[in-house]
C-alpha atoms as a PDB file:
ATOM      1  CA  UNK A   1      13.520 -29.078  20.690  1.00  0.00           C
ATOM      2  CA  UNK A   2      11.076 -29.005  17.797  1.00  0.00           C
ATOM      3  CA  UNK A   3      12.522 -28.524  14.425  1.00  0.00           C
ATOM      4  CA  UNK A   4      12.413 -24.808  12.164  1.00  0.00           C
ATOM      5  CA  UNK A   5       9.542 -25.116  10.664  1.00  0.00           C
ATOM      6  CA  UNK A   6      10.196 -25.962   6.542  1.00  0.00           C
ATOM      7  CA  UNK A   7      10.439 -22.631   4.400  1.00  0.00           C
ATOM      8  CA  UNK A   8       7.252 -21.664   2.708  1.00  0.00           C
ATOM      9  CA  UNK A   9       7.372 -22.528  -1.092  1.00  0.00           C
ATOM     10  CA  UNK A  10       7.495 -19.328  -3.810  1.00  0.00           C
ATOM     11  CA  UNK A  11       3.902 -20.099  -4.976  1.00  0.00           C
ATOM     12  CA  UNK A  12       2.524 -19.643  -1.205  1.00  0.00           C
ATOM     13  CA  UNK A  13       5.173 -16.687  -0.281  1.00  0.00           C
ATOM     14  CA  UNK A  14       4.241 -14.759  -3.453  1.00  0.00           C
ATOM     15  CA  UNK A  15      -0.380 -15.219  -2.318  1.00  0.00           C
ATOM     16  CA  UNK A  16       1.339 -14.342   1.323  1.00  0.00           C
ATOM     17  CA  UNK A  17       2.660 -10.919  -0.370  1.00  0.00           C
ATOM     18  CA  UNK A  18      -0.502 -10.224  -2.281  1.00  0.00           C
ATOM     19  CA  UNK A  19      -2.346 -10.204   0.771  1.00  0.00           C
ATOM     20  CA  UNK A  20      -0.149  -8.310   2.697  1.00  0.00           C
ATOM     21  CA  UNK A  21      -0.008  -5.708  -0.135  1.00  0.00           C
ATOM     22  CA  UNK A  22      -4.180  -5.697   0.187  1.00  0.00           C
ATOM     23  CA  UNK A  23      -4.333  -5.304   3.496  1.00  0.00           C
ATOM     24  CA  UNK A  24      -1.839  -2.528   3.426  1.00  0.00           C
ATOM     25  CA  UNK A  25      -3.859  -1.629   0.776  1.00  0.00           C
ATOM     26  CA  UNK A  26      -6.602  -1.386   2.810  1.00  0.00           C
ATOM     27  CA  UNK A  27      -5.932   0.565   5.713  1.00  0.00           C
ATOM     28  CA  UNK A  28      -3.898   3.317   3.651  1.00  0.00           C
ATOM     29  CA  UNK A  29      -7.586   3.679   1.958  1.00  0.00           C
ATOM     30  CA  UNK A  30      -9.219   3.612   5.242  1.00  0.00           C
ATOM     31  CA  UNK A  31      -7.021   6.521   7.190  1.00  0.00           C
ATOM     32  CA  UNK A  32      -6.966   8.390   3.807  1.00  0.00           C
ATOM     33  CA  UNK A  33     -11.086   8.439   4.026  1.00  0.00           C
ATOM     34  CA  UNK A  34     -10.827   8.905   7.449  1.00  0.00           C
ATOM     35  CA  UNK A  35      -9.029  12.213   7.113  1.00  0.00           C
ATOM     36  CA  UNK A  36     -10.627  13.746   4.059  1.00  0.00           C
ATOM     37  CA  UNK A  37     -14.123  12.861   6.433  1.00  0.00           C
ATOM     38  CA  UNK A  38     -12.875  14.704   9.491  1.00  0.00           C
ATOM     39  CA  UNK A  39     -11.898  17.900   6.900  1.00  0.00           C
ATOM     40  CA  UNK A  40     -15.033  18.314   5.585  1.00  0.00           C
ATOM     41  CA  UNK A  41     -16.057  18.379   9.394  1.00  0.00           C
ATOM     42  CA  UNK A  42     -13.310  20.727  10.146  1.00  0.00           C
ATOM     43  CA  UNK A  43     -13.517  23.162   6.927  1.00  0.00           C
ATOM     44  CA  UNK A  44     -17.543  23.021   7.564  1.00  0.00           C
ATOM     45  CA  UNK A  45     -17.627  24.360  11.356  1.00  0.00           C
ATOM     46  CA  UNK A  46     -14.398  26.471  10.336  1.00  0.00           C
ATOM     47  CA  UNK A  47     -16.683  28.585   7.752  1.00  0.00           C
ATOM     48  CA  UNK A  48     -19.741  28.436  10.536  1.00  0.00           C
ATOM     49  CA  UNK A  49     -18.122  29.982  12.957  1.00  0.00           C
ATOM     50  CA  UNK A  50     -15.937  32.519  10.748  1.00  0.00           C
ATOM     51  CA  UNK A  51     -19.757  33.739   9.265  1.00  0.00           C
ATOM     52  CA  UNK A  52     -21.429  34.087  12.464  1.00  0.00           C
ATOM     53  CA  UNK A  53     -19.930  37.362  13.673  1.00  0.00           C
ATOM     54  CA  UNK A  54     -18.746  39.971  11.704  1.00  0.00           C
ATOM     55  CA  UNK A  55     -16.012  41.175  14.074  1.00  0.00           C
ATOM     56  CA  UNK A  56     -14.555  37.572  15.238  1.00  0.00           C
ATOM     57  CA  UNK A  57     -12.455  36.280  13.001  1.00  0.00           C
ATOM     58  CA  UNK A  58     -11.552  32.225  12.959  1.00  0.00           C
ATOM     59  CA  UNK A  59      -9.019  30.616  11.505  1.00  0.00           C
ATOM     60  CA  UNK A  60     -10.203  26.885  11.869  1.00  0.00           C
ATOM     61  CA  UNK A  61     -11.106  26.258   7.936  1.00  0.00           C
ATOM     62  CA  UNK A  62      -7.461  26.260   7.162  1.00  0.00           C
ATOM     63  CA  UNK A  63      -6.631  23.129   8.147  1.00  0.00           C
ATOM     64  CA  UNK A  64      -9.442  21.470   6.922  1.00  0.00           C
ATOM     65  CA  UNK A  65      -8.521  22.418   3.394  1.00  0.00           C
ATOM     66  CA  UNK A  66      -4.961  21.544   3.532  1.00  0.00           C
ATOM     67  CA  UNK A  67      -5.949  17.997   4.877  1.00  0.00           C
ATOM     68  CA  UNK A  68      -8.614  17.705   2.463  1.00  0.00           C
ATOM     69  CA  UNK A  69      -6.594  18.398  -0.359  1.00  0.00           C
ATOM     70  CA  UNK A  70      -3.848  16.191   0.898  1.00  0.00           C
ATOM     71  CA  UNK A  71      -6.063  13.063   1.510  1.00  0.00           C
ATOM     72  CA  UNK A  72      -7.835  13.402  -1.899  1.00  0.00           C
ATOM     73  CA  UNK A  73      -4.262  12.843  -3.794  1.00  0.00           C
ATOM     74  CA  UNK A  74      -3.761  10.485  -1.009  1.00  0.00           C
ATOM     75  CA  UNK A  75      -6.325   8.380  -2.439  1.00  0.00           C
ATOM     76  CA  UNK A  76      -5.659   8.675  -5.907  1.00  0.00           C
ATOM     77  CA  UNK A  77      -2.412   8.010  -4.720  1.00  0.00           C
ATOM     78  CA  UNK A  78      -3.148   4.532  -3.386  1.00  0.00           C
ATOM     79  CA  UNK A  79      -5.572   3.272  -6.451  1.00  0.00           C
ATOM     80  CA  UNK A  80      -3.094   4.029  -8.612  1.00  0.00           C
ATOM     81  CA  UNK A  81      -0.538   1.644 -10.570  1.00  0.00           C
ATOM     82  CA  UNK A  82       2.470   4.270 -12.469  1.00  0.00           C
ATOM     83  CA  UNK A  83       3.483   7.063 -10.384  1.00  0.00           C
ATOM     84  CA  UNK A  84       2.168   5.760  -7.326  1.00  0.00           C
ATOM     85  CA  UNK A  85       4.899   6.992  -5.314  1.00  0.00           C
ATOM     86  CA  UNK A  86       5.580  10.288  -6.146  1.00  0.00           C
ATOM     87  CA  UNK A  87       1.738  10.819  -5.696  1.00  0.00           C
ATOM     88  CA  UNK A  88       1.559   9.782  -2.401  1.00  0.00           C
ATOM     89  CA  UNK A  89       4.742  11.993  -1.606  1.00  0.00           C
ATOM     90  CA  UNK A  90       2.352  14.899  -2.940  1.00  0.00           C
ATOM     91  CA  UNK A  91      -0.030  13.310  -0.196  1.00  0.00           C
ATOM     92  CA  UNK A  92       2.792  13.235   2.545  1.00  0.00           C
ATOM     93  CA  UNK A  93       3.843  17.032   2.081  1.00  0.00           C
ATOM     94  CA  UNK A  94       0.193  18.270   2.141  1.00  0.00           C
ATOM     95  CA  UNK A  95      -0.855  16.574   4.936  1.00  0.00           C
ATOM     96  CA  UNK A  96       2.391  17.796   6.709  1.00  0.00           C
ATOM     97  CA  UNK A  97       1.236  21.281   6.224  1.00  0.00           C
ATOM     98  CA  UNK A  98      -2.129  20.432   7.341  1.00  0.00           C
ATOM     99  CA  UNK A  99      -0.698  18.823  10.178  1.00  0.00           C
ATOM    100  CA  UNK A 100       1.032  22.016  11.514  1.00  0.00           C
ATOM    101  CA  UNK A 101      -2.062  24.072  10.393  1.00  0.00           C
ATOM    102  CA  UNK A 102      -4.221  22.001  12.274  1.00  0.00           C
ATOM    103  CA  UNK A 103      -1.807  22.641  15.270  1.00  0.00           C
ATOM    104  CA  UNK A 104      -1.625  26.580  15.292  1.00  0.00           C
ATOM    105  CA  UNK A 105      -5.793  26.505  14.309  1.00  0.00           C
ATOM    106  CA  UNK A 106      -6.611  24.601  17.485  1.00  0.00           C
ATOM    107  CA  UNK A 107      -4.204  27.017  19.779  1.00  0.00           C
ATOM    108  CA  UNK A 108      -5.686  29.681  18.453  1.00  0.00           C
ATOM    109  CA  UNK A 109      -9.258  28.921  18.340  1.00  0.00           C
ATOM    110  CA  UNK A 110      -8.842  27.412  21.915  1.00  0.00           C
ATOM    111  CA  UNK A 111      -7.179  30.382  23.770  1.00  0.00           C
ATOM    112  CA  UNK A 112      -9.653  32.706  21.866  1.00  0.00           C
ATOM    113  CA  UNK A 113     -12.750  30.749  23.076  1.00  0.00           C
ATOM    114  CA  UNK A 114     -11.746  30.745  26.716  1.00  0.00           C
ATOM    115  CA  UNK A 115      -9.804  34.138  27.452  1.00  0.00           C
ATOM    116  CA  UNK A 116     -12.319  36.497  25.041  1.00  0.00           C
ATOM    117  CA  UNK A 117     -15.922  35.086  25.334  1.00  0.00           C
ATOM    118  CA  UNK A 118     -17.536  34.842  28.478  1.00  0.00           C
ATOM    119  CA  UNK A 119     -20.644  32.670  27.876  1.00  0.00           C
ATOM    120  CA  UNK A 120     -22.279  33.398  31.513  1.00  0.00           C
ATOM    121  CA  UNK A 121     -23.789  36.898  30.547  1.00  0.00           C
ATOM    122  CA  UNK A 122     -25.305  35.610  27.316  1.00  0.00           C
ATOM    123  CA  UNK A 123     -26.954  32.287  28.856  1.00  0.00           C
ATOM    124  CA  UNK A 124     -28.585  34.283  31.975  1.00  0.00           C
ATOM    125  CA  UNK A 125     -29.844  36.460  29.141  1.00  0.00           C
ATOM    126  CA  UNK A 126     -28.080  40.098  30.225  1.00  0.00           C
ATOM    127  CA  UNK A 127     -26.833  40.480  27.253  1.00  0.00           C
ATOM    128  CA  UNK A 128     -29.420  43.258  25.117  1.00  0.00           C
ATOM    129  CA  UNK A 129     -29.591  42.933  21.188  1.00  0.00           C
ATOM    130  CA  UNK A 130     -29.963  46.399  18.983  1.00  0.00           C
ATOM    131  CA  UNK A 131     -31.280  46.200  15.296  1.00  0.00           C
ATOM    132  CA  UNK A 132     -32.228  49.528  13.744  1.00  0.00           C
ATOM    133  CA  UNK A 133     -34.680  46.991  11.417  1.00  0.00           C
ATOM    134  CA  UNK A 134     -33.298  48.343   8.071  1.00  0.00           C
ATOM    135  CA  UNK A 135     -31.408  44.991   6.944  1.00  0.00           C
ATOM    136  CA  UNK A 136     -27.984  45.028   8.165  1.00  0.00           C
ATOM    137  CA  UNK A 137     -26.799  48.504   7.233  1.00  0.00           C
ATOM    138  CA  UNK A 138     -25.118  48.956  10.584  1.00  0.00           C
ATOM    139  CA  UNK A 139     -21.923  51.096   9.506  1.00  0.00           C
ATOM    140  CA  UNK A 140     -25.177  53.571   9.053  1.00  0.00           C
ATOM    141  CA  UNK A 141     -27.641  53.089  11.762  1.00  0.00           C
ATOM    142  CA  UNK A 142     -25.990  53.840  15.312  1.00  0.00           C
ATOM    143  CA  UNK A 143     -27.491  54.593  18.198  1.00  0.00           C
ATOM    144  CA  UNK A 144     -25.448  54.988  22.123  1.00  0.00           C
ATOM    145  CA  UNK A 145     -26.843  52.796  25.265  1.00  0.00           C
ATOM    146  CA  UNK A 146     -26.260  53.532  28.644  1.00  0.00           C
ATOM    147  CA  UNK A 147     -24.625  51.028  31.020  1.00  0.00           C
ATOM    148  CA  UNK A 148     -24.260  50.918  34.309  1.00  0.00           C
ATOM    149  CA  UNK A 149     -20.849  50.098  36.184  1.00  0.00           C
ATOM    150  CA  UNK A 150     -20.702  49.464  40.072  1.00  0.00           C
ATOM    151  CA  UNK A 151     -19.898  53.199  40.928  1.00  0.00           C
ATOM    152  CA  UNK A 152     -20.497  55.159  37.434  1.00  0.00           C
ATOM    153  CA  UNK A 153     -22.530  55.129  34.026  1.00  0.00           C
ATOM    154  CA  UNK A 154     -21.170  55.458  30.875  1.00  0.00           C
ATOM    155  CA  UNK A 155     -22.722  56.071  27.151  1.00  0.00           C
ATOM    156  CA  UNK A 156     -21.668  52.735  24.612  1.00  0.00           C
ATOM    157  CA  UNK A 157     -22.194  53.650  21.298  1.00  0.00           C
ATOM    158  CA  UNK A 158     -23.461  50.234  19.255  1.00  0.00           C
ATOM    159  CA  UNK A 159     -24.359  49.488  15.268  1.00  0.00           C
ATOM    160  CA  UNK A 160     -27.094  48.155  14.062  1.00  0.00           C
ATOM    161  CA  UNK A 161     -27.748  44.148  14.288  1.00  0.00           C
ATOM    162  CA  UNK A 162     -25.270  44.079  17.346  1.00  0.00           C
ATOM    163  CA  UNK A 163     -25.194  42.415  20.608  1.00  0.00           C
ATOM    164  CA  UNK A 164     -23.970  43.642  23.479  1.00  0.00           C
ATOM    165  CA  UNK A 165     -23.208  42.741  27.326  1.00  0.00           C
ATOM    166  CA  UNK A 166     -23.219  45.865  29.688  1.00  0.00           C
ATOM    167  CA  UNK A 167     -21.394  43.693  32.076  1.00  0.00           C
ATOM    168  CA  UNK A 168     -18.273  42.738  30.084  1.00  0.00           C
ATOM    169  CA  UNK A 169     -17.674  46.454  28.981  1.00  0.00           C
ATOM    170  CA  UNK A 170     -15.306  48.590  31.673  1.00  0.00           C
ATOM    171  CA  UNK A 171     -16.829  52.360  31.793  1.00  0.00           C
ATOM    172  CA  UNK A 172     -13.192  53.599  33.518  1.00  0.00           C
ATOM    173  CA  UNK A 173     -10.596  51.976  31.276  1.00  0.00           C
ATOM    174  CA  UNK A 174     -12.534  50.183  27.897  1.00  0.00           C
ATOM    175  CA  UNK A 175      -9.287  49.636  26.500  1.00  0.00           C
ATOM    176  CA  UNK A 176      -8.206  46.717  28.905  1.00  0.00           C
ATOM    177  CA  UNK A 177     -11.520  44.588  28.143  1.00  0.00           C
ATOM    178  CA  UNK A 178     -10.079  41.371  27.599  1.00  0.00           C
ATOM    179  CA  UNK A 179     -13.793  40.076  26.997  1.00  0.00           C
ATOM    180  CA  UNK A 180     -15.372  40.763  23.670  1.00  0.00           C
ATOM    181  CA  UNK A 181     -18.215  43.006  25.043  1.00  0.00           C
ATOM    182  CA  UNK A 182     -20.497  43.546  21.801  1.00  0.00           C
ATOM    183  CA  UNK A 183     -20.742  40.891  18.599  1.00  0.00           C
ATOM    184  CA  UNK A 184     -21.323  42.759  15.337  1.00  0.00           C
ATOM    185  CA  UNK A 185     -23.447  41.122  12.688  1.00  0.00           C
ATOM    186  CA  UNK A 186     -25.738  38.969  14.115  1.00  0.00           C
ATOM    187  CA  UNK A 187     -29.738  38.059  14.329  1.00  0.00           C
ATOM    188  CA  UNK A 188     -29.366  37.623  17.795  1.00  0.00           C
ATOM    189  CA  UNK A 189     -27.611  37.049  21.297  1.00  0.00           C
ATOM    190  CA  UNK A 190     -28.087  33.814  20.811  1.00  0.00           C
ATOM    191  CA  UNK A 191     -25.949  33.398  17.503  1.00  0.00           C
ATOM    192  CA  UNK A 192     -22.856  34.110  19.709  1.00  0.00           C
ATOM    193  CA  UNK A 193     -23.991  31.249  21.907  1.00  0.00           C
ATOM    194  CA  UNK A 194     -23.742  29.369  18.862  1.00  0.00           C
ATOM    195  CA  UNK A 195     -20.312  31.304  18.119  1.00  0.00           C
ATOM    196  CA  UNK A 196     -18.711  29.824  21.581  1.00  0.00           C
ATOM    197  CA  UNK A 197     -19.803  26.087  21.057  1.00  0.00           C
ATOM    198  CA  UNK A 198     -18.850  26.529  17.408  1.00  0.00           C
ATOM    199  CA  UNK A 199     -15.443  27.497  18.554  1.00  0.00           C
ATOM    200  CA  UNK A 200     -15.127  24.850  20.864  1.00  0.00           C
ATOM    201  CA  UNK A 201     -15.864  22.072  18.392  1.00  0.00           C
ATOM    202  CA  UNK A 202     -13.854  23.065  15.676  1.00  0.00           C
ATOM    203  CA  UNK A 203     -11.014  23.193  18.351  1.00  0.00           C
ATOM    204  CA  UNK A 204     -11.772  19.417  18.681  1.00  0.00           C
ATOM    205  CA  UNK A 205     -12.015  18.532  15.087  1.00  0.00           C
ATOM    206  CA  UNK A 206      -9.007  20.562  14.483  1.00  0.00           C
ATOM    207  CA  UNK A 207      -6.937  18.290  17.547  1.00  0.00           C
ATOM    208  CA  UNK A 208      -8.883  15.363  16.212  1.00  0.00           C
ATOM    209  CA  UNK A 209      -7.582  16.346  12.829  1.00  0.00           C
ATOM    210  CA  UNK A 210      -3.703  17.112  14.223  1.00  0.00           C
ATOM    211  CA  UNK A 211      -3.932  12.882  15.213  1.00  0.00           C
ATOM    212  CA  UNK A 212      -5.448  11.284  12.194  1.00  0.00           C
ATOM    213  CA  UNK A 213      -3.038  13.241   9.429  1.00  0.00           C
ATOM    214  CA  UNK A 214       0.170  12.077  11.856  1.00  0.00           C
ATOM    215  CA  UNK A 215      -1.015   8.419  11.817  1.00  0.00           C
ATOM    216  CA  UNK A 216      -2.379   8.826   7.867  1.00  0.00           C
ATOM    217  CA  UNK A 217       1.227  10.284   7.078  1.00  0.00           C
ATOM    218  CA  UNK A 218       3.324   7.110   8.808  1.00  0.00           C
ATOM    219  CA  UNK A 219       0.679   4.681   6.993  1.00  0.00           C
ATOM    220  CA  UNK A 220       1.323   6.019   3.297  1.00  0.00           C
ATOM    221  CA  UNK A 221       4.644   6.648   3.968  1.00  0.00           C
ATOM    222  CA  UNK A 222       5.281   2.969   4.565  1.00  0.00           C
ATOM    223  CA  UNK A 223       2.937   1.437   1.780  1.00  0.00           C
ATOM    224  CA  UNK A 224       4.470   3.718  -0.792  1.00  0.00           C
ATOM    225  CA  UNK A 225       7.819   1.750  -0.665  1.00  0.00           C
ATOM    226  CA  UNK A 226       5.779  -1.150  -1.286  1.00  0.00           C
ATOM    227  CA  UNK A 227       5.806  -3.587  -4.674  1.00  0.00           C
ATOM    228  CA  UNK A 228       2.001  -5.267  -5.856  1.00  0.00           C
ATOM    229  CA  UNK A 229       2.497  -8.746  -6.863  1.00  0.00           C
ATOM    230  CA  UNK A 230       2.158  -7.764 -10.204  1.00  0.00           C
ATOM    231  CA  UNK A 231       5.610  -6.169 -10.476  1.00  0.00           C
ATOM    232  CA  UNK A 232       7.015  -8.543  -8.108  1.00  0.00           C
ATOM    233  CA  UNK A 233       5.933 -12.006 -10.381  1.00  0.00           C
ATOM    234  CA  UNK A 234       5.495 -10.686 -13.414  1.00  0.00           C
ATOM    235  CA  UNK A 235       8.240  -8.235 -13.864  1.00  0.00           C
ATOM    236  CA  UNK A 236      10.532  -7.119 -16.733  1.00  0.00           C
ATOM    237  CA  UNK A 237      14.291  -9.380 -17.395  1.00  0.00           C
ATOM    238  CA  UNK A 238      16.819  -7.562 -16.360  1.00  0.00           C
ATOM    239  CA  UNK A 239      19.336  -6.789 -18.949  1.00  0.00           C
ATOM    240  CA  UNK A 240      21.898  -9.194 -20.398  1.00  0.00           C
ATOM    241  CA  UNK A 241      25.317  -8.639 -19.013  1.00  0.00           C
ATOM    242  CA  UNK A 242      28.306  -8.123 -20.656  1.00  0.00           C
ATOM    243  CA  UNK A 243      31.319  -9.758 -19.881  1.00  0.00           C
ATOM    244  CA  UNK A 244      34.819  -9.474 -21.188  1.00  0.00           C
ATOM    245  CA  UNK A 245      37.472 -12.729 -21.208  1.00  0.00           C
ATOM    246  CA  UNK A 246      40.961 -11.200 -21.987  1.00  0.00           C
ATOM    247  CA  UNK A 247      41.869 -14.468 -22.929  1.00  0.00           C
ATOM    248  CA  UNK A 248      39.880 -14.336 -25.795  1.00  0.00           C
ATOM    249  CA  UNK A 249      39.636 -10.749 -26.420  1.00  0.00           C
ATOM    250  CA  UNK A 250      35.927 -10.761 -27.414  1.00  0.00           C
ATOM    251  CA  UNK A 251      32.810  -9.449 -26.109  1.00  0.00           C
ATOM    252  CA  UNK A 252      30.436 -12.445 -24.743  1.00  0.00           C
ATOM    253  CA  UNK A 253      26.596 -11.938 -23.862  1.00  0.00           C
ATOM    254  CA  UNK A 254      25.357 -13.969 -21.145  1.00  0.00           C
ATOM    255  CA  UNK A 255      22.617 -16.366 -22.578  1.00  0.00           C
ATOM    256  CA  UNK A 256      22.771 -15.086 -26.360  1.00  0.00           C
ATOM    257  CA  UNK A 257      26.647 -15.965 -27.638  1.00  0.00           C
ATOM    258  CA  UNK A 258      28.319 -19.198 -26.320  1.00  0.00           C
ATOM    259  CA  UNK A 259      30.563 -18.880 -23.845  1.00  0.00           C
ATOM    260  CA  UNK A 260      33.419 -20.981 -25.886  1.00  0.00           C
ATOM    261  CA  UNK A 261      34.910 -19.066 -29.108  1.00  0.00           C
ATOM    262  CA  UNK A 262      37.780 -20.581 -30.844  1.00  0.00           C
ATOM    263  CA  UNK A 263      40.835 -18.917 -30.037  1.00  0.00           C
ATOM    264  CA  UNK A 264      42.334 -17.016 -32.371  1.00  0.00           C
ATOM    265  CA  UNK A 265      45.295 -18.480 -34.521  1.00  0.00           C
ATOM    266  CA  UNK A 266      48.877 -16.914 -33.220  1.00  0.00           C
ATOM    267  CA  UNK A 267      50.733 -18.787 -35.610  1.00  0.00           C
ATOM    268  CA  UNK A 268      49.661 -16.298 -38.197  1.00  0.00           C
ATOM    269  CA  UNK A 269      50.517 -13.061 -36.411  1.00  0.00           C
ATOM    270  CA  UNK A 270      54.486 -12.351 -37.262  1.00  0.00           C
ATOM    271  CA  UNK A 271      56.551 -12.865 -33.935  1.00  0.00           C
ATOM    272  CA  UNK A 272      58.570  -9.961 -33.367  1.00  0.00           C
ATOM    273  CA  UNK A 273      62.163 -10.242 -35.084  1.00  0.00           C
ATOM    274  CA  UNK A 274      65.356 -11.825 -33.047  1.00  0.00           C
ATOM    275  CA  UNK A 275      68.486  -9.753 -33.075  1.00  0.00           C
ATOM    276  CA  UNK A 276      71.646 -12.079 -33.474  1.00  0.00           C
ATOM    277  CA  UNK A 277      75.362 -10.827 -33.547  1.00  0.00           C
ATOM    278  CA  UNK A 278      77.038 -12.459 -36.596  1.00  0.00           C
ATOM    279  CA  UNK A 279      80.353 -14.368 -35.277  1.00  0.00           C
ATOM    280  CA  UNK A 280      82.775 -13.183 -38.236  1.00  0.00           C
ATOM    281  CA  UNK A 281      82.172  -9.555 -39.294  1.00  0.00           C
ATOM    282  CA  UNK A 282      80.529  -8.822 -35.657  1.00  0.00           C
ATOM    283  CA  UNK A 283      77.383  -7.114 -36.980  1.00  0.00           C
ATOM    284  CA  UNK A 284      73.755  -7.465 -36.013  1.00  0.00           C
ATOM    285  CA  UNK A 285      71.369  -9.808 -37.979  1.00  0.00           C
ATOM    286  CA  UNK A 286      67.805  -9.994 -37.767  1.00  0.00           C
ATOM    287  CA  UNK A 287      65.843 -12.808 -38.370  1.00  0.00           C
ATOM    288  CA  UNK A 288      62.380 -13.954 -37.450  1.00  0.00           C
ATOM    289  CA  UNK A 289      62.216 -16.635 -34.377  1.00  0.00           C
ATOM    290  CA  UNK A 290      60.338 -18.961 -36.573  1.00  0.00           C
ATOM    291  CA  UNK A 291      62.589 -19.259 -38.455  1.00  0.00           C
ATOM    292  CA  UNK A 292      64.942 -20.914 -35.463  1.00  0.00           C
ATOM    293  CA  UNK A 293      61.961 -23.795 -34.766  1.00  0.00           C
END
């Protein structure tokens, strides 16, 4: 059986935890990047998709500012020497919030992209587009279509700059659509195309996002505990301690007042007085115990 192998000495232990503190260092500053990269992704094609249509509203950009803020102080956080760990606390809580954000944004975007578009109708090009041609004054300019069901026709009334699918709208009961049948605000039928992969991929980003802020949370949440070499070589004295002898009823400070102080002299303190019975007249004498030696 081979022998422990010998302790490393404090010179080589203390360049062993500088370069664990780098590396730690290191990939803090990496997942921190990381994130704030994927927000900018995530709040871009967040505030793409919420400008396309006028009547769809997405949610998606939320998370990518909460994230974004949270891995900015994240990396301040990290390059910084005082207050390091109450900044990266600041970076903890916000990514938290993006976290959940990022959560709701991608069950919300998700479930909207696949119950209330229906792509099929747009890319086989059934879908019509309506522009009055006066800019995109379309709470003014109407104008009413006819579409065509399987046994009836019925009159849709559109605005300006709108697209709409005949196919997706129900003449008998319109209020039980489940499909969004016209897209308010556009150039074209083909910026809702747009609209449905724009959906899509900020769902992604937003799942993508959900992943990197749990694993950038756990990584600064263990290097902010942690000490640079500077602190841990270099670092203040503690205090001197303060002791108290009883024997010799003084104060001593470790390593500035020698520990041996003469005692003090109990000769010259008066011993308490003696009470002695005198044998003839049977009264009490007192005399000092000193004087007996």
């Amino acid at each position: 059986m081979q022998p422990p192998p010998p302790p490393v000495p404090g010179p080589l232990a203390l360049l062993d935890a500088a370069g664990q503190f780098a590396k730690r260092k290191q990939i803090s500053l990496w997942f921190a990047v990381s994130l704030l990269v994927a927000s900018i992704f995530i709040l871009t094609i967040g505030l793409a998709a919420t400008t396309r249509t006028e009547n769809v509203t997405v949610g998606g950009y939320y998370p990518g500012i909460i994230l974004g803020f949270g891995s900015f102080l994240g990396i301040i956080g990290i390059n910084l020497v005082e207050n390091r760990r109450q900044m990266l606390v600041a970076a903890i809580v916000f990514i938290s919030f993006g976290v959940v954000a990022a959560f709701c944004c991608a069950i919300v975007d998700g479930v909207f992209a696949a119950r209330h578009i229906e792509p099929r109708p747009l890319n086989t090009g059934r879908c019509q587009f309506y522009s009055s041609g006066v800019g995109f004054l379309y709470d003014v300019y109407q104008t009413e279509v006819t579409c065509h069901s399987l046994t009836s026709k019925c009159q849709l009334k559109v605005k300006s700059n709108t697209c709409y699918c005949c196919d997706l709208y129900n003449c008998e009961n319109t209020e039980h659509s489940t499909s969004y049948y016209e897209f308010v605000g556009v150039s074209g039928c083909q910026d809702v195309v747009h609209l449905y992969r724009l959906l899509w991929t900020s769902t992604v980003l937003n799942i993508i996002g959900l992943f990197l802020g749990i694993i950038t949370a756990a990584v600064l949440g263990a290097f902010k505990d942690m000490v640079p070499l500077s602190q841990m070589a270099y670092g203040s004295a503690p205090p001197p301690q303060i002791l108290y002898n009883p024997a010799q009823q003084i104060l001593t400070y470790a390593g500035f007042c020698p520990s041996t102080a003469p005692l003090p002299a109990y000769s010259s303190y008066p011993l308490p007085l003696q009470e002695k019975r005198d044998e003839n007249t049977g009264s009490l004498s007192s005399r000092n115990k000193s004087s007996e030696f």
